[in-house]
Structures are given as structure tokens and as C-alpha cells.
Protein backbone atom coordinates (compact mmCIF):
# COMPACT_ATOMS: atom_id res chain seq x y z
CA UNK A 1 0.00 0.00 0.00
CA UNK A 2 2.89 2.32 0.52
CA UNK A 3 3.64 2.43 -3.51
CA UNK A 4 0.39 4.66 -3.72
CA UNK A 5 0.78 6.61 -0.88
CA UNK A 6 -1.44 4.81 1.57
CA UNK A 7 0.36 4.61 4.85
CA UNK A 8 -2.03 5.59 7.42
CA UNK A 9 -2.23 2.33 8.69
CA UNK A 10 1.55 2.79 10.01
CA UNK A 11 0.65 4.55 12.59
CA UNK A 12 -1.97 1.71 13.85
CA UNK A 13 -1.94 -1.71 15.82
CA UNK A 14 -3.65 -4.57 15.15
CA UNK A 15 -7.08 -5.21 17.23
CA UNK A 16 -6.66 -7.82 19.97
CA UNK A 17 -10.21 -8.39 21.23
CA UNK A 18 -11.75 -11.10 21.57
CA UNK A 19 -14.71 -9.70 19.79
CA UNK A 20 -12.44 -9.03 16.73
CA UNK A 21 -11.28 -12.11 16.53
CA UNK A 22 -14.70 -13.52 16.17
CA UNK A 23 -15.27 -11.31 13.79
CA UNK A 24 -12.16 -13.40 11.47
CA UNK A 25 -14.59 -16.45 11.88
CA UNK A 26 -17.75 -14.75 10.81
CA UNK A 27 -16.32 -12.82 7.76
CA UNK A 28 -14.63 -16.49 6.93
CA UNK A 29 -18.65 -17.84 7.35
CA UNK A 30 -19.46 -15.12 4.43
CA UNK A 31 -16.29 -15.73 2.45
CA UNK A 32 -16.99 -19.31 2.36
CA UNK A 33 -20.92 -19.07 0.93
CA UNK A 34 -19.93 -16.86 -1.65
CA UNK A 35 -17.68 -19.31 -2.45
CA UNK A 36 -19.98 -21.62 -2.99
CA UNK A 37 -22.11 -19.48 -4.94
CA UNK A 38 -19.93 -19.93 -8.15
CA UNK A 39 -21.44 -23.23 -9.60
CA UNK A 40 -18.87 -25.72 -9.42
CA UNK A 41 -19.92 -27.63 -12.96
CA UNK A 42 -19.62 -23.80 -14.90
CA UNK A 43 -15.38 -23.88 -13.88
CA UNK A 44 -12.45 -24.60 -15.78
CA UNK A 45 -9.67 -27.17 -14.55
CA UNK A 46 -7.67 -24.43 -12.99
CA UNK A 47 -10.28 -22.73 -11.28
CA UNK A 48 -11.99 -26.12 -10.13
CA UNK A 49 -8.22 -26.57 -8.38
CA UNK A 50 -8.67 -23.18 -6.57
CA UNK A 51 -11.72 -23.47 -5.48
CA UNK A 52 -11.25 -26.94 -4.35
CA UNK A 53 -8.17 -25.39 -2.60
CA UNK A 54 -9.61 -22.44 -0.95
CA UNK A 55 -12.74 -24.26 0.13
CA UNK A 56 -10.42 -26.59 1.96
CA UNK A 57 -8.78 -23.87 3.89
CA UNK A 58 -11.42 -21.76 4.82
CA UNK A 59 -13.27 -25.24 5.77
CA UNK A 60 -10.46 -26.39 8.44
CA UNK A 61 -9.97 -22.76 9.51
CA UNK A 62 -13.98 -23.11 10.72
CA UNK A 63 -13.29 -26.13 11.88
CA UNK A 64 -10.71 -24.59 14.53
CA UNK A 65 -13.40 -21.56 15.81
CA UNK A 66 -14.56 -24.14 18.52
CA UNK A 67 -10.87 -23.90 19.48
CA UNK A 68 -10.27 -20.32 18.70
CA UNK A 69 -9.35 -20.08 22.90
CA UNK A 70 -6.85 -22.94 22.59
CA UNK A 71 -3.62 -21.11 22.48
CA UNK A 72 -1.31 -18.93 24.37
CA UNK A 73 -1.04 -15.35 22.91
CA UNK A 74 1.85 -14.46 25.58
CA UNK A 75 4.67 -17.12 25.48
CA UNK A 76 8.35 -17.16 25.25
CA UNK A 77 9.41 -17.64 21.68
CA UNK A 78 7.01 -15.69 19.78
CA UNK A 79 4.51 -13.83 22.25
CA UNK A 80 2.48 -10.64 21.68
CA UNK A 81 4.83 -8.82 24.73
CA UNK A 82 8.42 -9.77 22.37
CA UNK A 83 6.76 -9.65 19.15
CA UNK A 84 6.17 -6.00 19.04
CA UNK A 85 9.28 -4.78 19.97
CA UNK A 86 10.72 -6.70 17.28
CA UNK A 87 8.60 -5.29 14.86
CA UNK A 88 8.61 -1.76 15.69
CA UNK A 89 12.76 -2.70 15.84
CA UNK A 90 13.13 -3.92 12.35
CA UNK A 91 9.34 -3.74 10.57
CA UNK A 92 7.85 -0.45 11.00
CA UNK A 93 8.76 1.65 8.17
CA UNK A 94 10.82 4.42 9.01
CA UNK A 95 12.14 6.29 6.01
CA UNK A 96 10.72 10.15 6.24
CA UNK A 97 9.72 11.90 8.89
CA UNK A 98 5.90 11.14 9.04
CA UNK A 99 6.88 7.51 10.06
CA UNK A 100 8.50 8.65 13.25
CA UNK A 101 5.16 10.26 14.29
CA UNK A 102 3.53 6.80 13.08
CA UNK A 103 6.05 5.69 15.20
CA UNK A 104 4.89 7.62 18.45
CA UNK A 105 1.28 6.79 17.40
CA UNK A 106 2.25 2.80 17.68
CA UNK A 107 3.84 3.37 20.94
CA UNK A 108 0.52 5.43 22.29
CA UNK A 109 -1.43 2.61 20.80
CA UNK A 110 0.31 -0.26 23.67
CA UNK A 111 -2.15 0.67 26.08
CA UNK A 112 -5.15 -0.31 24.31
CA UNK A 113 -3.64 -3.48 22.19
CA UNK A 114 -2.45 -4.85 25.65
CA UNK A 115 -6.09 -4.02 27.43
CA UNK A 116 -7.62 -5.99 24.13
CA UNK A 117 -5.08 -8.94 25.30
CA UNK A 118 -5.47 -8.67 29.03
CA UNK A 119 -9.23 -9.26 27.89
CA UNK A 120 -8.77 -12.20 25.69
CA UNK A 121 -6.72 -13.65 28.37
CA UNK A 122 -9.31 -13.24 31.28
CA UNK A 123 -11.58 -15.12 28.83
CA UNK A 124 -9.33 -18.33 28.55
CA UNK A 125 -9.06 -18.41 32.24
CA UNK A 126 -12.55 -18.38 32.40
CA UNK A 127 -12.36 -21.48 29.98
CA UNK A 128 -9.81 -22.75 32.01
CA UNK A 129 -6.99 -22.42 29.35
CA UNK A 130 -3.94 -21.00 31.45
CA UNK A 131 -0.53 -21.47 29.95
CA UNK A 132 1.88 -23.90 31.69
CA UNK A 133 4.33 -22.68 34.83
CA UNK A 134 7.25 -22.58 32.73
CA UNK A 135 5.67 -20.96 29.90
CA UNK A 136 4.26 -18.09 32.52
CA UNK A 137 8.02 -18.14 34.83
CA UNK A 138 9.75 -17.34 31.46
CA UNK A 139 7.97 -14.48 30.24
CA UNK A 140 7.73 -12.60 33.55
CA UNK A 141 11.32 -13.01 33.34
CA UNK A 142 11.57 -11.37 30.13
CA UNK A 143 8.82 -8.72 30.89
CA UNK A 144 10.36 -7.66 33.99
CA UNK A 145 13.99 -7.56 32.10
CA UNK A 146 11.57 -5.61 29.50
CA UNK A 147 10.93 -2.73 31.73
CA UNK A 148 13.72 -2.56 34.22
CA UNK A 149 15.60 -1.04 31.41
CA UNK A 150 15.92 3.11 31.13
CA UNK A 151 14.02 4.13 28.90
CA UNK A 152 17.08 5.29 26.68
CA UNK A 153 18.66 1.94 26.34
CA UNK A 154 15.05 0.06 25.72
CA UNK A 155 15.65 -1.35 22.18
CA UNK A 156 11.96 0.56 20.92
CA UNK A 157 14.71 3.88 21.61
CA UNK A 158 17.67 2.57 20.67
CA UNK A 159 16.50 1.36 17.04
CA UNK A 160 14.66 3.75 16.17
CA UNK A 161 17.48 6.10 17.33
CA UNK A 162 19.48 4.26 14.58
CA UNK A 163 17.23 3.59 11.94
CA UNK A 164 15.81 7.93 12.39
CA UNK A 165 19.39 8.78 11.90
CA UNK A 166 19.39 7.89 8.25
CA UNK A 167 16.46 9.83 7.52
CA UNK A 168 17.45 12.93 5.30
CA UNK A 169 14.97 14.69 5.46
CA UNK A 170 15.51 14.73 8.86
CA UNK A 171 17.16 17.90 10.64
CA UNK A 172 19.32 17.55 13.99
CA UNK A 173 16.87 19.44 15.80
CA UNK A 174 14.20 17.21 14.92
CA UNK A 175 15.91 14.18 15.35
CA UNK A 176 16.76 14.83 19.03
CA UNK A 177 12.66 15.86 19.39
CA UNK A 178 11.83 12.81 18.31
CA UNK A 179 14.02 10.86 19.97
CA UNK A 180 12.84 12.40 23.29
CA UNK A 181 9.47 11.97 22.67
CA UNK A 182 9.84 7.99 21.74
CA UNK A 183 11.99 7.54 25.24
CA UNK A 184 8.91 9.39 26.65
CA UNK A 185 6.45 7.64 25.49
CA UNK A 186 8.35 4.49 26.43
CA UNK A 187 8.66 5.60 29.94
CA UNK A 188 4.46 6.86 30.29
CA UNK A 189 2.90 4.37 27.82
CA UNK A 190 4.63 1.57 27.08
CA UNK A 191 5.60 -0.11 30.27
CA UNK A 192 2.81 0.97 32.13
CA UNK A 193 0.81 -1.20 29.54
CA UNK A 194 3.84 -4.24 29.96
CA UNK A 195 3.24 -3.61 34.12
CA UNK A 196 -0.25 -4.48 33.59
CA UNK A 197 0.42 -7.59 32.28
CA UNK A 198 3.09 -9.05 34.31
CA UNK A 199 0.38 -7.98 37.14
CA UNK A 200 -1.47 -10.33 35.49
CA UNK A 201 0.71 -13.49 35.05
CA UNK A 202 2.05 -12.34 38.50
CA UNK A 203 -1.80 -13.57 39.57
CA UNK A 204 -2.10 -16.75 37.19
CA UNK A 205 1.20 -18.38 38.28
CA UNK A 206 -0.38 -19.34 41.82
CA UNK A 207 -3.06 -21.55 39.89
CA UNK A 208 -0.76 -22.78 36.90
CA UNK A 209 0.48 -26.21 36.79
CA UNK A 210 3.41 -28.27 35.23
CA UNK A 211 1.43 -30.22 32.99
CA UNK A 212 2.24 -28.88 29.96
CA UNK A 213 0.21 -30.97 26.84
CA UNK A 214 -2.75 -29.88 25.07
CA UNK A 215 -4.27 -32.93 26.79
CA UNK A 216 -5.08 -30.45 30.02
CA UNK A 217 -6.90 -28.23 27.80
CA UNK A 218 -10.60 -28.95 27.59
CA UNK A 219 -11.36 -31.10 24.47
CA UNK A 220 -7.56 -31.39 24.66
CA UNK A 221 -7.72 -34.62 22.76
CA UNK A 222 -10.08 -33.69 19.72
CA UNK A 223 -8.09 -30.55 19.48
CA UNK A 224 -4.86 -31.84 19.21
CA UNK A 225 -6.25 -34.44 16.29
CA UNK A 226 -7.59 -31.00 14.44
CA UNK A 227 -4.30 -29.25 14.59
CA UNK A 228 -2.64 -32.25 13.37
CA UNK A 229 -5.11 -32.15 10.67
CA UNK A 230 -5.24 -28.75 9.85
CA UNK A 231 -1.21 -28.51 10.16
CA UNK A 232 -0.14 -31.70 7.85
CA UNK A 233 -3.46 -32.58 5.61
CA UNK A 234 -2.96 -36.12 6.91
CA UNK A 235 -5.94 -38.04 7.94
CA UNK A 236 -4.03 -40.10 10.32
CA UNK A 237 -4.93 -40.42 13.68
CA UNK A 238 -2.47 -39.05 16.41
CA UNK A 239 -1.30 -42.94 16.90
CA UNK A 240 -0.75 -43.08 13.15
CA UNK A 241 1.65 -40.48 13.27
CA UNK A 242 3.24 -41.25 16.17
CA UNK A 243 4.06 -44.66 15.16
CA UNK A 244 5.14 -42.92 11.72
CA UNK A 245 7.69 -40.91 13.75
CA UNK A 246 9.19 -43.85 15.65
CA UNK A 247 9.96 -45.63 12.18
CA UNK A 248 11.78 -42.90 11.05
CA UNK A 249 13.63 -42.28 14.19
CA UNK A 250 14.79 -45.93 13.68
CA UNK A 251 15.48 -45.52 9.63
CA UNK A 252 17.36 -42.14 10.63
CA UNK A 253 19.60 -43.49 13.62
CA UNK A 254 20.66 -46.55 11.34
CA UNK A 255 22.12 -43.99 8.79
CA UNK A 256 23.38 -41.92 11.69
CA UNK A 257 24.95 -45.10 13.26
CA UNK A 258 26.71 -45.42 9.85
CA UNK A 259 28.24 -42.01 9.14
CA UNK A 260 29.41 -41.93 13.47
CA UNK A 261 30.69 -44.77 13.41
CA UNK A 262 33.12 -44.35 10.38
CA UNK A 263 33.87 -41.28 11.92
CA UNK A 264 35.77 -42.25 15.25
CA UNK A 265 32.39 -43.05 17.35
CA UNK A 266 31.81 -46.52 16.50
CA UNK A 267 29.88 -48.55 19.00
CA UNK A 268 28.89 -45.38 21.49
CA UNK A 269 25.65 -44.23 21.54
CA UNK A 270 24.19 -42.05 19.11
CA UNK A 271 23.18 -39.53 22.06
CA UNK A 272 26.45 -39.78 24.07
CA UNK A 273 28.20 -39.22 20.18
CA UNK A 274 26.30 -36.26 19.51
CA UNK A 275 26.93 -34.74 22.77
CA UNK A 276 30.30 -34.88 22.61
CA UNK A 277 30.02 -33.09 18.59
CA UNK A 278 28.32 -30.57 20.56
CA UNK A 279 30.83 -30.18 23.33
CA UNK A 280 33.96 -29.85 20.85
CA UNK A 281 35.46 -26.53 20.95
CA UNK A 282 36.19 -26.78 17.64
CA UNK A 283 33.00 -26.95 16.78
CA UNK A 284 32.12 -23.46 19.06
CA UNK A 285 32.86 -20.06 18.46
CA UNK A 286 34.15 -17.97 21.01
CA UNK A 287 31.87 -16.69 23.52
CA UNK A 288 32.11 -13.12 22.72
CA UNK A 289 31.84 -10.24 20.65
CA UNK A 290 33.63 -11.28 18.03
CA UNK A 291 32.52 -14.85 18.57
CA UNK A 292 29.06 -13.44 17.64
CA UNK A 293 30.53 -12.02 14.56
CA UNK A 294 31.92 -14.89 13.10
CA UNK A 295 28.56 -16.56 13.66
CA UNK A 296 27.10 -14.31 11.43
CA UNK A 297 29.52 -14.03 8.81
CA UNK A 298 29.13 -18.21 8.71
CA UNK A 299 25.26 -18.31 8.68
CA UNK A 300 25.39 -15.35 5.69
CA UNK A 301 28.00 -17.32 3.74
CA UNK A 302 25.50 -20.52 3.78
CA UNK A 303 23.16 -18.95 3.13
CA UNK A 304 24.73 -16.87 0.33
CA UNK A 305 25.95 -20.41 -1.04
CA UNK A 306 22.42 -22.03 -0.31
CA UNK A 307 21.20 -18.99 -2.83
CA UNK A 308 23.22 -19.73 -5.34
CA UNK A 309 23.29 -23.64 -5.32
CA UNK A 310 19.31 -23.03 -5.26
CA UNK A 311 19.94 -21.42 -8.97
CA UNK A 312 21.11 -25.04 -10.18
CA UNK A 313 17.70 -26.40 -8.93
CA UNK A 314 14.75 -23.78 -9.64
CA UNK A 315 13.82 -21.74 -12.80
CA UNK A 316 12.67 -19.13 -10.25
CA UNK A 317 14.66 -17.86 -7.19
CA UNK A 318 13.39 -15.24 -4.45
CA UNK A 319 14.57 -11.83 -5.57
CA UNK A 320 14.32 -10.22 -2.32
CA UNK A 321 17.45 -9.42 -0.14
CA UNK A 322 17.98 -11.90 3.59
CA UNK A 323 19.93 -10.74 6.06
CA UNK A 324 21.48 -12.30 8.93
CA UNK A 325 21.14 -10.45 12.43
CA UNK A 326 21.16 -11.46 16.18
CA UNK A 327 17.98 -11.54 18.12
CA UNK A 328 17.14 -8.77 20.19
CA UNK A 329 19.13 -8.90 23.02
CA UNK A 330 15.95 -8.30 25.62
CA UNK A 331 14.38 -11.71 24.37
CA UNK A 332 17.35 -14.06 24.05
CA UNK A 333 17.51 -15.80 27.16
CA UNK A 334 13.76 -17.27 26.15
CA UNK A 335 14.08 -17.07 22.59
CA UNK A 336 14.28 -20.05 20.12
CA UNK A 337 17.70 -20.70 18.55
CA UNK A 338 16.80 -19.24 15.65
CA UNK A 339 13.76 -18.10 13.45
CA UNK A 340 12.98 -16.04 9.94
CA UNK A 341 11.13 -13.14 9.28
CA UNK A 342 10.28 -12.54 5.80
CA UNK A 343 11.04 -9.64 3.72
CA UNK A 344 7.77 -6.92 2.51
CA UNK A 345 6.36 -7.60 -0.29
CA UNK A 346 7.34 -4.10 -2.19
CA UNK A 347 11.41 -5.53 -1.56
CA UNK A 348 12.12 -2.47 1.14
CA UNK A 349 12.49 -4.64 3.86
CA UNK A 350 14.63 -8.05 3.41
CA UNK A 351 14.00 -10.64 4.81
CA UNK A 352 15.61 -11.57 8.13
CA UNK A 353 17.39 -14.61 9.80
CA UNK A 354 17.80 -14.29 12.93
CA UNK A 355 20.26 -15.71 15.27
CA UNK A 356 20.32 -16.52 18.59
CA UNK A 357 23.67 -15.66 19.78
CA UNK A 358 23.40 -15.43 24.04
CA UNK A 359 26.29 -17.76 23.94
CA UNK A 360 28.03 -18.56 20.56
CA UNK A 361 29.40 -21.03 22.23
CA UNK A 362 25.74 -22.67 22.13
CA UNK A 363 24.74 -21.49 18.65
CA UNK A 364 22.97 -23.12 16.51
CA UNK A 365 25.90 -22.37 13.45
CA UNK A 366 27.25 -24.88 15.54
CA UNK A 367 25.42 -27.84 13.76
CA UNK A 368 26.26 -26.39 10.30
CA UNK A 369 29.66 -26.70 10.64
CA UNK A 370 29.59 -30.62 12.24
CA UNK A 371 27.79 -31.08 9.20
CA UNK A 372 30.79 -30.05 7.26
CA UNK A 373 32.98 -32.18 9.20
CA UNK A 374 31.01 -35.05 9.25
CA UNK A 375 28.96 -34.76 5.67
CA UNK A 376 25.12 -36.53 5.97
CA UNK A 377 24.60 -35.86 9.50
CA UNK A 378 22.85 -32.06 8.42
CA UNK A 379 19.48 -31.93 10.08
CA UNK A 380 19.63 -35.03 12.38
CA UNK A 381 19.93 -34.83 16.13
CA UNK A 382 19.57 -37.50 18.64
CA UNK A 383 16.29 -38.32 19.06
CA UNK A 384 14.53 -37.37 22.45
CA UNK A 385 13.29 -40.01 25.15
CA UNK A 386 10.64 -38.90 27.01
């Protein structure tokens, strides 16, 4: 929309409530009659295939509005409470000066996005859908790490500081107005909005529990067979893909077995070799600064060579630009090892990998370069016993 001009919507969140999101499953109601309303027998191959396709999706996605409450909006990989700094970080366009004031209008908009949450959330308590302890421990560690910082050294003030800095259009004077106002707004807006909510999960952890499935949820069963469904297309039962899983745990471990053992590990375990892979400093980088670095220039040159050894294969590569960057350092310590954020479509943004690099020692460029070491292992870890 920015092309022609339209950027209005910059300067907004997205809606939260629970009455919104109801709204998704009614319009997807409408969407799916008029779908219906195009006779079937009066399409061509190709459209048949589309409608077929569409139907499908908008089907299962009905299918799920029974279990619309079934999920946990504030977790510790990719939760509302990390997710937006991260996007106001490295999504929110910021390339003249109206975007910094749709910048200040995102941060005045916490307060209500976070009261729409705090709302949704009351409502799966009331359905008795409360996240596990861990899940709830984890990110009132993060939330409270969140807000303890100075408003000046909160990444929302710190990134935009960089990013408003290569604004031209921009003078000094302006710049350092803005810049007050964000670390303002960060200060009277945006934690008081984050201190409601670790109020909140402050309360909840009393009644949570440690039994973490979608079993404790209620329907837990029927709901875990839809997301399977809805996830994979398979018809299989839960069983059926559970048994599928412990076959190819077996087929993968015999070609594991194979490539260890010819490879100075022969007869030890496949967990107790792996471990000691992942133990091998020569395997690590070092656990600093530059450490960090090196991780990045590694994970850019794979993927730089993954790029061009994807030319070889396809007629038609992505065009848009991926970048490598660490994850924010206020979310690492609950963050997953790493995780992609794709690029807009108008090719402004790339696309982003990011890394987490808390410890490079423990980074997951790790892996990649066993794999070079010990070619056909790529992708396979020991598998977990539970």
C-alpha cells in the first residue's frame, strides 16, 4: 500500500479483542458461501483446483473456531509482549519523517492493544486455558527484564534512534525531538501497559500447573487431532503419526549409526556421540563479541551459497534481499535458537534470519559446521526419550 501513498495504517496496531477475533470467523462464514455461490460444474480445470483449494482452507480454519481459545497469545518464543518490539525494531517503516510520528502513534497505541489482550486472556481463564508454569516463569522473566531497562537503552529507543538517523529529510533538531518523545512515550505508555500484564501473570502463576500438553486443555484430545489435521493434511490419527515418527527415528539413527561410526564413534551411543560433537570446541565459536561475529559471517556465507546452489535447482529464485542479524538482546535468554522473518512484499524490507547468539558457544551455526565435518549428519539430532 505504501507504492500509492497509503500509509495511514503505520501509525496503527492490530485489534486484539476477543470480539475481533470472532469477527475473522464470521467474515470467513461469508467468504466461504460466496464461495460456494460460483457453480462448481460452470469452472475450468484451474479454477476447479482453486476453489477446491480455498474451500479446503477456509473449511479447516472453521473447523478450529470451537478452538479459537486454545492457544497462548503471551509465550516465550514468539509472544504478543516480544513480538512487538521486534517489529517496531526492524518492521515499521521508518524512512521520512511522518513515520516517526507513526512511530509515536504505535507506541501510544500499547495501552489499548495490551487491554484488548489482558481481555482475551481473562476469557481463557474463564475457559480454564492457562498457559503452563514454565511458559508463565519465562515471560515474567523477560517482561520484567523488559521494563527494568531506562528508557534510553530500551531497544523501541535505541532502534529507532538508529534507523531515524538515516532519515534525510531529517534535521538535527528534529531528530533529538523525536528521539525524546519515543523515550517518553516508552517511559508513560509503554511499560505501564507491559506492568499491567506481568500484574497479570504475577496472579495466574499461583493456579498454573506443570502439565504442559494440550491434553489439560478442555477437548484437549479432539483438538490436538484438528491441529494435526489442519497442520499436515494427513488423515491419520495421532497414533498413526506417532508410530510414523518412531519408524523414522529408527530408519534415521541406522544412517546416523553409519556415518558416526566411520567417523571415530563406533559402537557409542548415538546420544552420548552427539553430545560430545556438541561439546567440541572446535565446533564453538568464542563466547564473545567477536565470537558473535563470526557466527554471522558463517550463517550469511551458507546462506549466500544455499542462494546460489538453489539457482542449479529452480527456474525461479526469491529476488528479495535476507539478512542475517542477532535476536534482540531483551528476548534471548527465552528465545528459540533461531527463526525467519520474511522480507515486505514491495522488496524495502529483506528478509531476516535471525540468530540466537546469548552464547556462541551454544549457537545453533554450531550444527552447520559438524555437518561439514562429518557430511550426511545435516538436520539429524539424537532423538529425544521422554
Amino acid at each position: 500500500m505504501e507504492r500509492f501513498g497509503i500509509t495511514s495504517h503505520n501509525g496503527k496496531l492490530g485489534d486484539a479483542s476477543p470480539a475481533h477475533q470472532q469477527h475473522y470467523f464470521d467474515r470467513a462464514k461469508k467468504n466461504l458461501a460466496d464461495l460456494h455461490a460460483y457453480p462448481i460444474e460452470k469452472q475450468n480445470a484451474s479454477q476447479r483446483l482453486s476453489t477446491h483449494i480455498l474451500d479446503w482452507f477456509i473449511s479447516r480454519e472453521l473447523e478450529g473456531e470451537k478452538y479459537q481459545w486454545h492457544n497462548y497469545p503471551v509465550n516465550q518464543l514468539f509472544g504478543v509482549q516480544n513480538e512487538f518490539p521486534s517489529f517496531m525494531a526492524s518492521q515499521h517503516r521508518l524512512l521520512a519523517p511522518r513515520d516517526c510520528d507513526y512511530y509515536l502513534q504505535r507506541l501510544g497505541a500499547v495501552g489499548t492493544k495490551f487491554d484488548q489482550l489482558l481481555e482475551s486472556l481473562r476469557l481463557r481463564e474463564q475457559k480454564q486455558i492457562l498457559p503452563p508454569r514454565f511458559v508463565v516463569e519465562k515471560v515474567l522473566t523477560e517482561m520484567n527484564g523488559f521494563v527494568a531497562q531506562p528508557a534510553a537503552e530500551n531497544i523501541l529507543a535505541t532502534s529507532f534512534k538508529t534507523r531515524a538517523a538515516k532519515i534525510k529529510d531529517l534535521t538535527d533538531a528534529q531528530r533529538a525531538d523525536f528521539q525524546n518523545r519515543v523515550e517518553t512515550a516508552v517511559t508513560t505508555q509503554v511499560y505501564p501497559a507491559y506492568k499491567k500484564l506481568i500484574d497479570y501473570f504475577n496472579g495466574i502463576l499461583p493456579k498454573t500447573t506443570t502439565d504442559d500438553g494440550v491434553w489439560k486443555l478442555p477437548d484437549g484430545d479432539a483438538y490436538y487431532a484438528f491441529a494435526l489435521r489442519r497442520n499436515t493434511t494427513t488423515t491419520l490419527p495421532p497414533q498413526g503419526v506417532h508410530d510414523l515418527g518412531v519408524r523414522e527415528v529408527a530408519r534415521i539413527e541406522t544412517e546416523m549409526r553409519s556415518l558416526l561410526d566411520a567417523n571415530g564413534f563406533k559402537d557409542r551411543p548415538i546420544g552420548e556421540a552427539m553430545d560430545a560433537l556438541r561439546k567440541d570446541p572446535k565446533f564453538h565459536f568464542t563466547p564473545d563479541d567477536q565470537g558473535r561475529a563470526d557466527a554471522i559471517a558463517e550463517y550469511t556465507r551458507l546462506i549466500t551459497q544455499a542462494i546460489e546452489k538453489s539457482k542449479l535447482l529452480f527456474k525461479t529464485v526469491p529476488k528479495a534481499k535476507v539478512e542475517v542479524q542477532r535476536v534482540p538482546v531483551f528476548k534471548e535468554a527465552t528465545s528459540a535458537g533461531a527463526y525467519y522473518q520474511g522480507a515486505s512484499m514491495d522488496g524495502t524490507r529483506p528478509g531476516v534470519f535471525y540468530a540466537n547468539l546469548r552464547d556462541a558457544r551454544n549457537g545453533r551455526c554450531r550444527r552447520w559446521l559438524i555437518t561439514k565435518e562429518f557430511p550426511g549428519i545435516i538436520g539429524k539430532s539424537p532423538p529425544r526419550r521422554n
